[in-house]
C-alpha atoms as a PDB file:
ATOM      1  CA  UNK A   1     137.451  27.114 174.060  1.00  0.00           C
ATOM      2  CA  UNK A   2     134.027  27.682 175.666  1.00  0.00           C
ATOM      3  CA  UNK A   3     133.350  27.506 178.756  1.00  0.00           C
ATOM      4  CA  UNK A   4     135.008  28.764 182.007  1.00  0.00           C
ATOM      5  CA  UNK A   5     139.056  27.828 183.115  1.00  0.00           C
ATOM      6  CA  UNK A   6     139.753  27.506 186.306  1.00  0.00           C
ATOM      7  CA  UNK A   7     143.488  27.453 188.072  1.00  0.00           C
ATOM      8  CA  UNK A   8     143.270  24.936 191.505  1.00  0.00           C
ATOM      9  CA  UNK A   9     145.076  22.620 193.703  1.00  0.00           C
ATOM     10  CA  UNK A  10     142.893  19.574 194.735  1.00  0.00           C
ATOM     11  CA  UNK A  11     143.137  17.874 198.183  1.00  0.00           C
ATOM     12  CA  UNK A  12     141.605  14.776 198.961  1.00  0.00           C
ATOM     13  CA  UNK A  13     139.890  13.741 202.296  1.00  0.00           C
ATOM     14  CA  UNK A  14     143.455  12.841 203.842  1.00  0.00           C
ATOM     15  CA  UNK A  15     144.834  16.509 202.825  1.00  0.00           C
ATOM     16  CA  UNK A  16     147.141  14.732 200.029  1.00  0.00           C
ATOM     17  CA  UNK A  17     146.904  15.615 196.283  1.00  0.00           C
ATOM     18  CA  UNK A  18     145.701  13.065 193.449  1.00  0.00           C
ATOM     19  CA  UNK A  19     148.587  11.423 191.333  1.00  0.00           C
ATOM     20  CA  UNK A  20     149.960  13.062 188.620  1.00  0.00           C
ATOM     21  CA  UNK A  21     148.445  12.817 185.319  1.00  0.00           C
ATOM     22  CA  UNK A  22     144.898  12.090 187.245  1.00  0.00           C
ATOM     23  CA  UNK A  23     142.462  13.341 185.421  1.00  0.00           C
ATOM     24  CA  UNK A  24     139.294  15.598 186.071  1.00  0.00           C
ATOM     25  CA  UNK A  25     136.365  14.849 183.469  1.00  0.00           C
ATOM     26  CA  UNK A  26     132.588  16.198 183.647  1.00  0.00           C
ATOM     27  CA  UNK A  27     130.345  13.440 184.462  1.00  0.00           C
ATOM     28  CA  UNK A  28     128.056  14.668 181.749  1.00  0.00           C
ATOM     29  CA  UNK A  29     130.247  14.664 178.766  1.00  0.00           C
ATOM     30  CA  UNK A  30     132.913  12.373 180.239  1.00  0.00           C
ATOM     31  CA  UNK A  31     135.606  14.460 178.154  1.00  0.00           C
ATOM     32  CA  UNK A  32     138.622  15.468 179.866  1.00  0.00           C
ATOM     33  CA  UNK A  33     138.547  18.974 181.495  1.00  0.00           C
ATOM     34  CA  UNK A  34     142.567  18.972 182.882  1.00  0.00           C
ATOM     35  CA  UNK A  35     145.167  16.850 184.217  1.00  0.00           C
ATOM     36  CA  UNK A  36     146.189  16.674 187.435  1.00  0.00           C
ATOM     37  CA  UNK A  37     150.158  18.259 187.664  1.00  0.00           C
ATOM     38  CA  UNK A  38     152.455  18.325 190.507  1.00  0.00           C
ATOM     39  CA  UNK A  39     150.795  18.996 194.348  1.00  0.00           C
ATOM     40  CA  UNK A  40     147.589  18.497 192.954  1.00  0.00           C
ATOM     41  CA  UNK A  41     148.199  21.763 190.583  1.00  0.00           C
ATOM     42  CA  UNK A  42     144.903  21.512 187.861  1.00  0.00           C
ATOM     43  CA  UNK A  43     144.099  23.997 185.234  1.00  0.00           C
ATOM     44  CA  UNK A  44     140.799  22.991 184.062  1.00  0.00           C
ATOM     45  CA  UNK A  45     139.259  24.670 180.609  1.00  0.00           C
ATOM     46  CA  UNK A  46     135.625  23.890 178.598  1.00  0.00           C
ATOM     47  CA  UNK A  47     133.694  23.898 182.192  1.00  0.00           C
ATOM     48  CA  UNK A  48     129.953  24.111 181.160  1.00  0.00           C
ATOM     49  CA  UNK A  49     127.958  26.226 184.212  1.00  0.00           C
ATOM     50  CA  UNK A  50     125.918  23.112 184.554  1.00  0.00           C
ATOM     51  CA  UNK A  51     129.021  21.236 185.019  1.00  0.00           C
ATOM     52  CA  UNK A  52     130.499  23.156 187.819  1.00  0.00           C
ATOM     53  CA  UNK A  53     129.030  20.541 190.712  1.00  0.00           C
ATOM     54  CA  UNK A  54     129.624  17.224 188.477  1.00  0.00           C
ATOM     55  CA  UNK A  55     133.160  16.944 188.053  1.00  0.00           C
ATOM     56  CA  UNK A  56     135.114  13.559 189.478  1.00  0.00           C
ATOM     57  CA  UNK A  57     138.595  13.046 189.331  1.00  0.00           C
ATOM     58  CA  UNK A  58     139.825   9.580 187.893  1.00  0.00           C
ATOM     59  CA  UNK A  59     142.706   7.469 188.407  1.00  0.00           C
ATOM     60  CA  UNK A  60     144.186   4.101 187.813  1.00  0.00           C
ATOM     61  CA  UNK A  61     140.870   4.033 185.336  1.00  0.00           C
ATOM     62  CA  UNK A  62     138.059   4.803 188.248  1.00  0.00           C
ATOM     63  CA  UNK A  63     136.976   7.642 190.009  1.00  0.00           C
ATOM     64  CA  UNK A  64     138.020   8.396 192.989  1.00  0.00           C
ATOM     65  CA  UNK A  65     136.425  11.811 194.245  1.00  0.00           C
ATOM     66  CA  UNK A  66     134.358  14.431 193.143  1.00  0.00           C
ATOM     67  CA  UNK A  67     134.771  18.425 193.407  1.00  0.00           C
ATOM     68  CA  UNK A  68     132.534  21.278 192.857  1.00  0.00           C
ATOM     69  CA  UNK A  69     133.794  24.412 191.710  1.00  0.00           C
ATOM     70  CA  UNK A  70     132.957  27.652 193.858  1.00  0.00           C
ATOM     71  CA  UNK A  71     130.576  29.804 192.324  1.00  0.00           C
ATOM     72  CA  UNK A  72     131.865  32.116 189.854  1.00  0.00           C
ATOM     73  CA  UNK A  73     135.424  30.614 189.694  1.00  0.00           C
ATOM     74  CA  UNK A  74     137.673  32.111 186.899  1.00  0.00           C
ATOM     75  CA  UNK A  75     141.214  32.685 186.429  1.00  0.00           C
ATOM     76  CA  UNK A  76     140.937  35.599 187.766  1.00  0.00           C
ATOM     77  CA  UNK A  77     141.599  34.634 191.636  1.00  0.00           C
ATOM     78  CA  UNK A  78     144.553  32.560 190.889  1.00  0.00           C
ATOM     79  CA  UNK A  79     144.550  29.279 191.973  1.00  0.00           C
ATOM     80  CA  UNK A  80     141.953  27.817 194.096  1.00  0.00           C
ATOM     81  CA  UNK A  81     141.919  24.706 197.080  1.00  0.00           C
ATOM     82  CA  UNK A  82     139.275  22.757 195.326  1.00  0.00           C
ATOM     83  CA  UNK A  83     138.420  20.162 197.922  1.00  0.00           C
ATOM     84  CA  UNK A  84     138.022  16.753 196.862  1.00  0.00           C
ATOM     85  CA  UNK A  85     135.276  13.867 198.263  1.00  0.00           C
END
């Protein structure tokens, strides 16, 4: 797939994690980048560079946050605490 993968846990405002099965989708394309797993555990593939600081996470069909990806995220550093707002 194109695009950058990225290995996080998101936390929302109150420190907790998203459901399972949330999902985190682009605002651009709307297509679904990952799906939330247990503890907020998200392995997101397909994210566009001009994506990075448009992502929301939706559940219970609205969104509820959005994240921004650090700044040359990969795989590479494991996963990440990708704050959600």
């Amino acid at each position: 797939s194109r695009g950058e993968q990225v290995l996080g846990h998101i936390r929302l405002a109150d420190g907790k994690s998203p459901p399972f099965g949330a999902q985190v989708v682009p605002e651009k394309t709307g297509k679904t980048a990952g799906m939330v797993g247990d503890n907020g555990l998200v392995y997101l593939t397909g994210i566009d560079a001009s994506e990075r600081n448009a992502l929301v996470v939706t559940w219970n069909g609205r969104t509820q946050c959005r994240l921004s990806l650090p700044e040359n995220a990969n795989l590479s550093q494991g996963a990440l605490l990708l704050p959600c707002r």
